[in-house]
Protein backbone atom coordinates (compact mmCIF):
# COMPACT_ATOMS: atom_id res chain seq x y z
CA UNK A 1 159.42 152.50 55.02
CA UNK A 2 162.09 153.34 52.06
CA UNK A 3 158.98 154.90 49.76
CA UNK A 4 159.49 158.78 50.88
CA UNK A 5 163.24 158.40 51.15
CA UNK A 6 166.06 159.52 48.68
CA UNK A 7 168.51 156.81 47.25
CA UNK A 8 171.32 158.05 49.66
CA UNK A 9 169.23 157.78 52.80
CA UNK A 10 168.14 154.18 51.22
CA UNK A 11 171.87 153.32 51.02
CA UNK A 12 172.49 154.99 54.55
CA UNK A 13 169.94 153.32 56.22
CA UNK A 14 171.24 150.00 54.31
CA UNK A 15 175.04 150.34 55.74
CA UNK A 16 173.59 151.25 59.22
CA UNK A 17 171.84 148.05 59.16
CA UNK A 18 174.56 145.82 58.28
CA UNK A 19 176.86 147.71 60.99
CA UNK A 20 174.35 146.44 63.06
CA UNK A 21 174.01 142.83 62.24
CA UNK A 22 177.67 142.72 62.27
CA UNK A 23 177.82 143.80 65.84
CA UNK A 24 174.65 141.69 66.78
CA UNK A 25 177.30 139.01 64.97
CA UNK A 26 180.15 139.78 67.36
CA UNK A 27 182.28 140.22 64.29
CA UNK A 28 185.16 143.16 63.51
CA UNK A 29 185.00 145.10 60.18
CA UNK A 30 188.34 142.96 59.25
CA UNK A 31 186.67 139.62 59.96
CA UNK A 32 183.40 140.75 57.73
CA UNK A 33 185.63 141.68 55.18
CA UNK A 34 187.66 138.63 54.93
CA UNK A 35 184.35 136.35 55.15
CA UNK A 36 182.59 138.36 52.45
CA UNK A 37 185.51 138.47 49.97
CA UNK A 38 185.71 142.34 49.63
CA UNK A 39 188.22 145.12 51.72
CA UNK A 40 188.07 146.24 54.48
CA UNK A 41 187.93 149.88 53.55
CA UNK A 42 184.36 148.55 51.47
CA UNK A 43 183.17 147.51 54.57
CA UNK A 44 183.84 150.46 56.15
CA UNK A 45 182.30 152.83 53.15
CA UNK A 46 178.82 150.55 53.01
CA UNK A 47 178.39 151.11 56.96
CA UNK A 48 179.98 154.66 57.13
CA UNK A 49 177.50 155.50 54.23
CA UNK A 50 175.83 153.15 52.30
CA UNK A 51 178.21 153.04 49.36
CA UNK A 52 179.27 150.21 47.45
CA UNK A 53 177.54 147.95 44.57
CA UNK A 54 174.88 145.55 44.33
CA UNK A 55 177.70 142.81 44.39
CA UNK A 56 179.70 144.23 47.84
CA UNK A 57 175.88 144.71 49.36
CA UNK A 58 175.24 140.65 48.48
CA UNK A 59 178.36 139.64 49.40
CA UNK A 60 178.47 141.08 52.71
CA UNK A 61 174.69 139.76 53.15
CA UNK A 62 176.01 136.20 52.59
CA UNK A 63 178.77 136.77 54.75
CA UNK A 64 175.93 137.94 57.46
CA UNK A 65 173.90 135.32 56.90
CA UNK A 66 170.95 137.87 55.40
CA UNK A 67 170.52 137.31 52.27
CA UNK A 68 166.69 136.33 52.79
CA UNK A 69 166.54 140.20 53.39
CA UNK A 70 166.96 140.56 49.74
CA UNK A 71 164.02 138.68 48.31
CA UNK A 72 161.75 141.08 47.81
CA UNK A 73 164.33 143.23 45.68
CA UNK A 74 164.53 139.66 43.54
CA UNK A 75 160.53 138.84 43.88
CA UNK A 76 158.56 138.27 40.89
CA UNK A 77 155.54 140.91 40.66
CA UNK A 78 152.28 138.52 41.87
CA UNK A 79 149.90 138.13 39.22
CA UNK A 80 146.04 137.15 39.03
CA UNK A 81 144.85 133.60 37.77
CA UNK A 82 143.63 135.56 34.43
CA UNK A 83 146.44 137.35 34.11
CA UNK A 84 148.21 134.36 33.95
CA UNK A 85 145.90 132.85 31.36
CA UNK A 86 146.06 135.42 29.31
CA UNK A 87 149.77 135.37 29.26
CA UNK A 88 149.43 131.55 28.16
CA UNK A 89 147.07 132.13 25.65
CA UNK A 90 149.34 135.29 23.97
CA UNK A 91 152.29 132.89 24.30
CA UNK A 92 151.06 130.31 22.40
CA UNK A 93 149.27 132.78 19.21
CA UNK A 94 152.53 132.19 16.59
CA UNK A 95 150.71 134.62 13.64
CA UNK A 96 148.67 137.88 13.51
CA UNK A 97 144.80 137.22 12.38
CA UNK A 98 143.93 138.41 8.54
CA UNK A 99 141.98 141.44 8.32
CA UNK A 100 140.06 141.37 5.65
């Protein structure tokens, strides 16, 4: 869904869906401010528009009980059975073969 959009409409869309969770939560800006740690005008800048750091965004996640929504920003890349053999197998080489 985010692929085609700009960073700001990413962030947008971001605050608009933490407005909404916080309503769905029956909670005031104030209240999600004071259970996430951060200000009230933070709260209102991340819904207004998406603005505020990685740490406000996590904070206010915890706060709404949606930090699961943030795995796949945190997820590992998946990787084949040989790719992960071959990662073993470069791992354990300590020394560059002679040429000769």
């Amino acid at each position: 869904m985010f692929d085609l959009q700009t960073p700001e409409a990413i962030c947008r869309t971001l605050g608009e869906r933490a407005r909404a969770l916080r309503l769905a939560r029956n909670l005031s800006q104030q209240e999600l401010a004071d259970m996430s740690g951060v200000s009230l005008s933070t709260v209102r800048r991340l819904e207004a528009g998406g603005q505020g750091g990685i740490q406000t965004l996590v904070q206010v996640a915890q706060a709404l009980g949606a930090v699961e929504g943030l795995q796949g920003l945190l997820a590992l890349p998946a990787r084949s059975i040989a790719e992960a053999e071959s990662a073993v197998h470069v791992a354990q080489r300590q020394r560059a073969r002679r040429r000769g």
